[in-house]
N, C-alpha and C. Protein backbone atom coordinates (compact mmCIF):
# COMPACT_ATOMS: atom_id res chain seq x y z
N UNK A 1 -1.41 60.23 -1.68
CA UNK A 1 -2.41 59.34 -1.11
C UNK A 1 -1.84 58.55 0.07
N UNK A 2 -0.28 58.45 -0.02
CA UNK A 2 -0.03 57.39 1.38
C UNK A 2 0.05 58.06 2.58
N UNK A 3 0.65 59.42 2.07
CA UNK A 3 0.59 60.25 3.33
C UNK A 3 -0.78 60.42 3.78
N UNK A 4 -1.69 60.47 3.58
CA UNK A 4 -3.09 60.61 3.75
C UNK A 4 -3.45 59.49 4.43
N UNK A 5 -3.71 58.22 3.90
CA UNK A 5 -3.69 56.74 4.65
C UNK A 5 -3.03 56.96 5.51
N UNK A 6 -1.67 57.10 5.56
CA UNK A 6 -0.80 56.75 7.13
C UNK A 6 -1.34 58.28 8.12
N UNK A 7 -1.35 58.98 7.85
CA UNK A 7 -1.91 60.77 8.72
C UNK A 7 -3.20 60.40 9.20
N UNK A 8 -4.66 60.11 8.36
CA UNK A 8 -5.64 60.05 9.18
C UNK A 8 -4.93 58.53 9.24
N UNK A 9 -4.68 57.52 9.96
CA UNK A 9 -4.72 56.51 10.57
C UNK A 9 -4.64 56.66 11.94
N UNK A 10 -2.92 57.69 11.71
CA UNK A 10 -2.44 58.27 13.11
C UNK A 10 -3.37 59.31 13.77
N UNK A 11 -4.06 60.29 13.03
CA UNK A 11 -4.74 60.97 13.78
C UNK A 11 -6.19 59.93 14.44
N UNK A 12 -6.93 58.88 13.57
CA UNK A 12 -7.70 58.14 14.52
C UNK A 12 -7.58 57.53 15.78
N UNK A 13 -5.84 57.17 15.84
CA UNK A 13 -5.46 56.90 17.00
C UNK A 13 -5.03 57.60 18.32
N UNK A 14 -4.79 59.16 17.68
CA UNK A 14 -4.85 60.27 18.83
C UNK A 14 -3.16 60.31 18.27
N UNK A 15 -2.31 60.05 17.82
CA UNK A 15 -1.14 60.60 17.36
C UNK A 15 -1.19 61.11 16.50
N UNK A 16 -1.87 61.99 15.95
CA UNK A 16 -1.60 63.36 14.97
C UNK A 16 -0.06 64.49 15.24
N UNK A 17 -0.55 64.81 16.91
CA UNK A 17 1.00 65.50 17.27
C UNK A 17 2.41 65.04 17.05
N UNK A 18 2.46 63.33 16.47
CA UNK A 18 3.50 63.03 16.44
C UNK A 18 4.78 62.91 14.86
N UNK A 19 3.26 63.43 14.18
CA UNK A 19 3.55 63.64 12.84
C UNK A 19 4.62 64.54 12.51
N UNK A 20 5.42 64.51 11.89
CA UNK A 20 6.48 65.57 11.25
C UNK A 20 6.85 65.32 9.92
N UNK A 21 6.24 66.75 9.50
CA UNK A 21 6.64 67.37 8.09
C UNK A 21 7.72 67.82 7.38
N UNK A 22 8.67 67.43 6.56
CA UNK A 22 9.73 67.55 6.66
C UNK A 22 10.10 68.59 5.05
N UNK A 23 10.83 69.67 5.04
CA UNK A 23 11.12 69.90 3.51
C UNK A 23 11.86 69.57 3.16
N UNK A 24 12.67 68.64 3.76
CA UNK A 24 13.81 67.89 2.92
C UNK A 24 13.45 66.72 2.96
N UNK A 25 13.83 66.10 1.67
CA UNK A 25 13.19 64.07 1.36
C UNK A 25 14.11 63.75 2.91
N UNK A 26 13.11 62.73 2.88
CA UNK A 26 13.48 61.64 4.14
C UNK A 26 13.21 60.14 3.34
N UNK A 27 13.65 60.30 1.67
CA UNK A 27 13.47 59.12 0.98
C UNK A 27 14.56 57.83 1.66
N UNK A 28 15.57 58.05 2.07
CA UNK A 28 16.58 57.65 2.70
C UNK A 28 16.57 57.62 3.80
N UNK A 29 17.68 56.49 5.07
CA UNK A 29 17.62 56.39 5.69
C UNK A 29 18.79 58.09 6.38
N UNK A 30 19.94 58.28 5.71
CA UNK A 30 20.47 59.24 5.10
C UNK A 30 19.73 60.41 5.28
N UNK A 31 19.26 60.62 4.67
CA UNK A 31 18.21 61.52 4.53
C UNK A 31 17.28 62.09 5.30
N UNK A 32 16.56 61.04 5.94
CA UNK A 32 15.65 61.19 7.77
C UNK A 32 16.37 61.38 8.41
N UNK A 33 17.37 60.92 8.72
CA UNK A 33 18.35 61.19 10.04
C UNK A 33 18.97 62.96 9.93
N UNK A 34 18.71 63.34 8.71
CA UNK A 34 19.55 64.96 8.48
C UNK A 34 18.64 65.23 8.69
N UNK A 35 16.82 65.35 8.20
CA UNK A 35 16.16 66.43 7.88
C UNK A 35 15.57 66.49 9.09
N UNK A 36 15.42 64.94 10.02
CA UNK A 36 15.15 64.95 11.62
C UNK A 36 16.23 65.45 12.39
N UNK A 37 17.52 65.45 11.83
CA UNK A 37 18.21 65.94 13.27
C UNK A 37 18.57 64.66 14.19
N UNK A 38 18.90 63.49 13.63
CA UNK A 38 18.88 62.33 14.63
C UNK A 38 19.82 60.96 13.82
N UNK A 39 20.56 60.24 14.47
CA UNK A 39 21.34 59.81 14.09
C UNK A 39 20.63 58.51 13.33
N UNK A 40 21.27 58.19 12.59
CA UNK A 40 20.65 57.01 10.89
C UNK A 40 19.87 55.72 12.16
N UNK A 41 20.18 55.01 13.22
CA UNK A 41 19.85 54.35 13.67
C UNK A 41 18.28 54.52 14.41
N UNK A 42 18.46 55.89 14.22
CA UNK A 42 16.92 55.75 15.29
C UNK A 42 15.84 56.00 14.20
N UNK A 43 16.43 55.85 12.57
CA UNK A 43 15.33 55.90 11.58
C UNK A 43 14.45 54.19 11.72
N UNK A 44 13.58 54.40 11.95
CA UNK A 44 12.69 52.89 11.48
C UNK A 44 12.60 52.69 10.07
N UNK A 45 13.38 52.28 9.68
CA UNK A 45 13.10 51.44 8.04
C UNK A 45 12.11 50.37 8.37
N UNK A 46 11.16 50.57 6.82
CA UNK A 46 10.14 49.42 6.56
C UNK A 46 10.57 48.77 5.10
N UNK A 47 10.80 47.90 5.48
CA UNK A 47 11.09 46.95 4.31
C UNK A 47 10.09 46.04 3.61
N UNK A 48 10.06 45.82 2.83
CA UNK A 48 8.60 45.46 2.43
C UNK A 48 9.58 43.88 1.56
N UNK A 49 8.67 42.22 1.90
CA UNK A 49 9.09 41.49 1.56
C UNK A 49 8.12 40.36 0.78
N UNK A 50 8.40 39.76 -0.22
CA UNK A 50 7.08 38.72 -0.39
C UNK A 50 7.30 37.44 0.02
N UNK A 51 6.96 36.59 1.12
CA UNK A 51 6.98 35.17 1.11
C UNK A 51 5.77 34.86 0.32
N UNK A 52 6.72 33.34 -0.46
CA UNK A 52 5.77 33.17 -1.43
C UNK A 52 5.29 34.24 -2.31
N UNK A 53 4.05 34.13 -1.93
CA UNK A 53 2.91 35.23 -2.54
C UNK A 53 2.20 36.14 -1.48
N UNK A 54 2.77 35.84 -0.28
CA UNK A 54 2.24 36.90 0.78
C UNK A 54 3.51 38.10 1.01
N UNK A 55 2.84 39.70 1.30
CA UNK A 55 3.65 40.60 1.17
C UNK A 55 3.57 40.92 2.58
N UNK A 56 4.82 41.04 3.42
CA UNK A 56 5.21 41.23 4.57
C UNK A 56 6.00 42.42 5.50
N UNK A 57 6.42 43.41 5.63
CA UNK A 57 6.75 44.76 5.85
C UNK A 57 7.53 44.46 7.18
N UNK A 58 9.28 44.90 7.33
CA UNK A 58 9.76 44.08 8.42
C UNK A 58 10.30 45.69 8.44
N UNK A 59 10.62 46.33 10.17
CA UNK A 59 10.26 47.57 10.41
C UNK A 59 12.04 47.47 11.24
N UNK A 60 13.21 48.09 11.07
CA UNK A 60 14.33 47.58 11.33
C UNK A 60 14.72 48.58 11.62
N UNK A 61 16.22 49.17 12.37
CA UNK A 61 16.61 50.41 12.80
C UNK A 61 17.41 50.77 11.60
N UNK A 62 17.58 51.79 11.61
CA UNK A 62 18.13 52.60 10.26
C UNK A 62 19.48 51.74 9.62
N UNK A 63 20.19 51.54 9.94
CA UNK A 63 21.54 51.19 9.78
C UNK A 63 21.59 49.54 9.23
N UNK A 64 20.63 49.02 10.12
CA UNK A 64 20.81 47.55 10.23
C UNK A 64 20.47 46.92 8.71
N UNK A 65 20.62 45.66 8.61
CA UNK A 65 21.16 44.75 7.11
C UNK A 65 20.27 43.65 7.29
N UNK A 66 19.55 43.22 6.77
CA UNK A 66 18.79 41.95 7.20
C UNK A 66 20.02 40.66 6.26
N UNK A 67 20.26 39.77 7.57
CA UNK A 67 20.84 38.49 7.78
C UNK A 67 20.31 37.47 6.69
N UNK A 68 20.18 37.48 5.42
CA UNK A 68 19.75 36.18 4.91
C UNK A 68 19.52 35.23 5.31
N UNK A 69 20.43 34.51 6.28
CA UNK A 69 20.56 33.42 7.24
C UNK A 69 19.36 33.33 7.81
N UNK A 70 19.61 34.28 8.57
CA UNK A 70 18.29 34.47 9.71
C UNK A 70 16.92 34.74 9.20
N UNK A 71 16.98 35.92 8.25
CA UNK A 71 15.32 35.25 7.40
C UNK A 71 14.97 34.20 7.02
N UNK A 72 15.60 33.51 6.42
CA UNK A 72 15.11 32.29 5.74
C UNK A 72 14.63 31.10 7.20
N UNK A 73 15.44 31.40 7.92
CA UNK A 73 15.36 30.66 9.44
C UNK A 73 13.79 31.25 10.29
N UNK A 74 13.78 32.20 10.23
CA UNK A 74 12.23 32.52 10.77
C UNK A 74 11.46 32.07 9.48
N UNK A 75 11.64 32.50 8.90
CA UNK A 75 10.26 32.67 7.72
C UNK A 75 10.25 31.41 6.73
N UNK A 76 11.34 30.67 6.68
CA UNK A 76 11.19 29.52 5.64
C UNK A 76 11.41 29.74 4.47
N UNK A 77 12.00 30.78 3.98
CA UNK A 77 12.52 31.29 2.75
C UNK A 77 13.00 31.84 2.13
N UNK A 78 13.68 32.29 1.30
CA UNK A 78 14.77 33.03 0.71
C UNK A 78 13.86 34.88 0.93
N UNK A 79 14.70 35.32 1.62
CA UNK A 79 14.28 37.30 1.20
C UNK A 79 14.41 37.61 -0.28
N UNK A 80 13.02 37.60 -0.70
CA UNK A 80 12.97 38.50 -1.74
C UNK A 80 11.96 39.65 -1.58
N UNK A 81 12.77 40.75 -1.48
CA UNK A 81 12.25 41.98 -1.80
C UNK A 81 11.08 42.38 -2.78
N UNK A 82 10.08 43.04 -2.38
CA UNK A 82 8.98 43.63 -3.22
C UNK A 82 9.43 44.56 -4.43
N UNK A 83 9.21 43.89 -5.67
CA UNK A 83 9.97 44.90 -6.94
C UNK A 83 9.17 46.45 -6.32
N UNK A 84 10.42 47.28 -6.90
CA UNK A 84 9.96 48.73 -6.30
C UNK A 84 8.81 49.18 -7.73
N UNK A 85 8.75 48.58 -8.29
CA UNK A 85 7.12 49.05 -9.28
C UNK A 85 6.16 48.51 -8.77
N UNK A 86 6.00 47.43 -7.66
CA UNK A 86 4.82 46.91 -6.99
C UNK A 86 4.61 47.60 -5.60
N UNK A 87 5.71 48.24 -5.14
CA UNK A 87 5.92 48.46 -3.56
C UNK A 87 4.51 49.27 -2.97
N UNK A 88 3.72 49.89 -3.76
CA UNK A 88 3.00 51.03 -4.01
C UNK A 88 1.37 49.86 -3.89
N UNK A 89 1.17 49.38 -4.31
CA UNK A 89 0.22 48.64 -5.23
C UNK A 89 0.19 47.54 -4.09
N UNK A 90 1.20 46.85 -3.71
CA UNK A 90 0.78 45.82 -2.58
C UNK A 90 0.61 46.28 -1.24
N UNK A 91 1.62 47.36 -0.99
CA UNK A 91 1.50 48.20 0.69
C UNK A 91 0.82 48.93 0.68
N UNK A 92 0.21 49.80 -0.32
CA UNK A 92 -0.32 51.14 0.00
C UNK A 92 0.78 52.24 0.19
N UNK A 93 1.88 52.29 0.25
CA UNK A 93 2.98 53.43 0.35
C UNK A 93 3.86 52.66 -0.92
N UNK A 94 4.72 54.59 -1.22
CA UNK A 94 5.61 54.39 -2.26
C UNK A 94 6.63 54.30 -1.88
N UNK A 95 7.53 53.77 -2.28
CA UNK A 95 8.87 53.87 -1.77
C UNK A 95 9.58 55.32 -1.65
N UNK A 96 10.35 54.70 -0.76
CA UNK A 96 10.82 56.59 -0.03
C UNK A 96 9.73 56.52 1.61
N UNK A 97 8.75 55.99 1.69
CA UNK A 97 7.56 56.59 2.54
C UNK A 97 6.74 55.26 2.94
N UNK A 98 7.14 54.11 2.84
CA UNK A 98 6.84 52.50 3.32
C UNK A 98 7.12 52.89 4.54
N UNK A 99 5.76 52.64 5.28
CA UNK A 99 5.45 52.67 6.97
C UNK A 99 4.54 51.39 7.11
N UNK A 100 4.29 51.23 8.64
CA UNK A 100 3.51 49.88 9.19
C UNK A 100 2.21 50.76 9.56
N UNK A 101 1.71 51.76 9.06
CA UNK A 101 0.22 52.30 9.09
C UNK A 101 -0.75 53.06 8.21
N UNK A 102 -1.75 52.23 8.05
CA UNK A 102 -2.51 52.92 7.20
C UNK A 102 -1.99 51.95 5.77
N UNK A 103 -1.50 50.46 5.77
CA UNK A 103 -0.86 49.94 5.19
C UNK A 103 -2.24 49.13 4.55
N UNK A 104 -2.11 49.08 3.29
CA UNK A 104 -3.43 47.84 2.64
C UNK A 104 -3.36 46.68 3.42
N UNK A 105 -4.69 46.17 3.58
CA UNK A 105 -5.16 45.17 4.23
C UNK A 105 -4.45 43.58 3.65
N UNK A 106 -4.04 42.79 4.68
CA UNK A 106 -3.42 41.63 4.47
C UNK A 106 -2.22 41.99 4.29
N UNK A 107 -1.69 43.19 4.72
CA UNK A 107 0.28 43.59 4.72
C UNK A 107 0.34 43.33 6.10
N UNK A 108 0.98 41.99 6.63
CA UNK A 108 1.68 41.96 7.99
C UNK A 108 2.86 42.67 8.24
N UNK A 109 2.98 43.17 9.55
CA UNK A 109 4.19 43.88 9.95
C UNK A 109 4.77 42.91 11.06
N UNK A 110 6.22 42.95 10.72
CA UNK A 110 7.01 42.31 12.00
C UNK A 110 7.78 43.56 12.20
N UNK A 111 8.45 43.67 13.60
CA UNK A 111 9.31 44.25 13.96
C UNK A 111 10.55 43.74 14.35
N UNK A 112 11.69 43.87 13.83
CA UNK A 112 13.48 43.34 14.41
C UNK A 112 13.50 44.13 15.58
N UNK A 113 14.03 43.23 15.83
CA UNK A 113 15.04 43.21 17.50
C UNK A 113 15.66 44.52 17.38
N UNK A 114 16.85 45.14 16.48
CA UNK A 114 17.10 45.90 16.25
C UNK A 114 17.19 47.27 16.68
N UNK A 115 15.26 47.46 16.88
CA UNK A 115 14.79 48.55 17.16
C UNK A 115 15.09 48.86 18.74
N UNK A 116 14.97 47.56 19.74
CA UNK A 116 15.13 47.27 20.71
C UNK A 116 16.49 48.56 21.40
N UNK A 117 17.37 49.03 20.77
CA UNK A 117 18.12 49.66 21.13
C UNK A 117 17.96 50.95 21.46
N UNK A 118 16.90 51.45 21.02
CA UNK A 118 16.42 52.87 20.97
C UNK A 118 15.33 52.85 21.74
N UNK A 119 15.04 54.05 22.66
CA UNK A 119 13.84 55.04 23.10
C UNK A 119 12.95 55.39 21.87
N UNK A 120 13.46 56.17 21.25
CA UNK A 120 12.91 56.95 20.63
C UNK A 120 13.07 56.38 18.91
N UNK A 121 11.74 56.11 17.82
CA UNK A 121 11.93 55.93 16.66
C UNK A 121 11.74 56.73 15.99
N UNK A 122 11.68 56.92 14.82
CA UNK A 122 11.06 57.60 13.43
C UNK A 122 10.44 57.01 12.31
N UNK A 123 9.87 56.17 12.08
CA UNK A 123 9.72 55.80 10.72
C UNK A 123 8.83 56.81 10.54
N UNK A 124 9.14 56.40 8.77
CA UNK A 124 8.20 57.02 7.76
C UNK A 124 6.32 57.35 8.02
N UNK A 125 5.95 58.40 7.66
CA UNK A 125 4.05 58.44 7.56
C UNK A 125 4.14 58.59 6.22
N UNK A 126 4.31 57.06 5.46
CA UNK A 126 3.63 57.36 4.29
C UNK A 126 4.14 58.57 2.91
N UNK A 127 4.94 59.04 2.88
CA UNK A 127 5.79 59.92 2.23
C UNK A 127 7.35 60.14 2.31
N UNK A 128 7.97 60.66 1.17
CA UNK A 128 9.30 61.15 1.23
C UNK A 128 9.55 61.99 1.74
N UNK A 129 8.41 62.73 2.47
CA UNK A 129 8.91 64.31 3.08
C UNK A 129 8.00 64.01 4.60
N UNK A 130 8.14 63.06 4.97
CA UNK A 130 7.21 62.97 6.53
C UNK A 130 8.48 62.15 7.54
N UNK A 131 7.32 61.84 8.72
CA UNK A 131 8.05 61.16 9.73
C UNK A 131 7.33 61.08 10.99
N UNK A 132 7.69 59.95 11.85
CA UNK A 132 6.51 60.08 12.63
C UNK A 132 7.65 59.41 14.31
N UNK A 133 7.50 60.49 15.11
CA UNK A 133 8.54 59.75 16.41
C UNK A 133 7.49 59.29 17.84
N UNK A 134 8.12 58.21 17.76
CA UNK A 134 7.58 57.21 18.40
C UNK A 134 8.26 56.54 19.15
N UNK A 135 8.26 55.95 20.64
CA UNK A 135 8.25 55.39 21.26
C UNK A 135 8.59 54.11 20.56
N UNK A 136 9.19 52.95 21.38
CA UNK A 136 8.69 51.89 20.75
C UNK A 136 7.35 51.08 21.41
N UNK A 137 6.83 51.55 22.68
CA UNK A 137 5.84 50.95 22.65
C UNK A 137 4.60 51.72 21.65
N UNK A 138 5.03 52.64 21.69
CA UNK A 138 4.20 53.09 20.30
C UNK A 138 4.24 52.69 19.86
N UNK A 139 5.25 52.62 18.45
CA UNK A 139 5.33 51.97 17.57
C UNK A 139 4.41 50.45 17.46
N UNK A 140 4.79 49.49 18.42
CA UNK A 140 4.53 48.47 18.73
C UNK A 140 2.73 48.73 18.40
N UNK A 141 2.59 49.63 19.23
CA UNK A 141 0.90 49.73 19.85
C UNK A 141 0.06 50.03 17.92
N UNK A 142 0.90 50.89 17.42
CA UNK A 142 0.13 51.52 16.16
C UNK A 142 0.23 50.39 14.77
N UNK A 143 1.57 49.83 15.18
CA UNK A 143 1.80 48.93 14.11
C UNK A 143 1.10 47.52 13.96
N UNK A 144 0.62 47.36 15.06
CA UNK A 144 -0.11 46.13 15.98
C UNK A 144 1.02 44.87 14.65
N UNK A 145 1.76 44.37 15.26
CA UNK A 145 2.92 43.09 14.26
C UNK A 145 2.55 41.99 14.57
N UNK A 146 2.57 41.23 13.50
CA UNK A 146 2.80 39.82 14.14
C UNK A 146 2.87 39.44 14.94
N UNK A 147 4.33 40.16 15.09
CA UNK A 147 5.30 39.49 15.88
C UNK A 147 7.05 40.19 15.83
N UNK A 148 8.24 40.10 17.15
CA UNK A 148 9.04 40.48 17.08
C UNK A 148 9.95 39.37 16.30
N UNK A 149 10.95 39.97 15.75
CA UNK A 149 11.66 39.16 14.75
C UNK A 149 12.84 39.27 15.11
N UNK A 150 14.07 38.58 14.72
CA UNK A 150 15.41 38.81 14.67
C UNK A 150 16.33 38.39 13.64
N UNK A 151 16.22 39.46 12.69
CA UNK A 151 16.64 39.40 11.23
C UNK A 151 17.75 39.86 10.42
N UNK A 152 18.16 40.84 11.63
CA UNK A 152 19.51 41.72 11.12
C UNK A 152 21.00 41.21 11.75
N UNK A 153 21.62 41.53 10.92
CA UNK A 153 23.19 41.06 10.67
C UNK A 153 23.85 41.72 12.24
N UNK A 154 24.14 40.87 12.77
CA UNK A 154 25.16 41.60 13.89
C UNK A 154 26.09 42.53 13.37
N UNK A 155 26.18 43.88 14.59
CA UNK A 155 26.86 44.52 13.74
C UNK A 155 28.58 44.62 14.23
């Protein structure tokens, strides 16, 4: 079902071509970077977070570590992670396949700085066996965020 949500989302927007099907899991960041052919950094990880009681999805380059410091400094609060038995149920994607489209309504997306380093992204469509390469003004354009963030650990 998430691959479905995130696929027709992208195809409403005219990126269907950018979709890629993968037969090897891309549950990992590990994992996308082999079955794409592309080094762990240009994977877009979506991280899925709850402030408070609001659930938040922060979209980071493969490699990168989110800064405790620095979350709590944007956001006002300690990072706690979405238990992975809810990840499904509050985003609309399962883990392995947490993307910023086609995401249940009231899931904000931010994007890290992070990404800033790369041309070219990948995150997830919604599945362990997908992928979707993107631009970052793509990205930007499909994910429509908040806002840009700066959350990850210098490396």
């Amino acid at each position: 079902m998430s691959f479905q949500k995130a696929s027709e989302y992208l195809k409403r927007k005219g990126y269907e071509n950018h979709i890629i099907i993968l037969k090897e899991s891309s549950a990992t960041v590990v994992l996308a970077a082999e079955a794409i052919g592309c080094k762990p950094d240009h994977i877009a990880k979506t991280l899925g977070f709850l402030l408070e009681k609001e659930p938040v999805l922060i979209v980071m380059s493969g490699l990168s570590r989110v800064d405790n410091a620095k979350f709590k400094a944007v956001f006002h609060t300690k990072a706690k992670m979405i238990p992975s038995f809810e990840v499904e149920s509050i985003t609309g994607h399962a883990p392995g396949g947490v993307c910023p489209f086609g995401r249940n309504a009231g899931v904000k997306v931010y994007l890290d700085k992070s990404l800033k380093n790369y041309d070219t992204v990948y995150p997830a469509c919604g599945d362990d066996h997908s992928a979707v390469m993107l631009t970052l003004a793509q990205l930007e354009e499909l994910s429509i965020p908040a806002g840009w963030v700066d959350i990850a650990k210098e490396k």
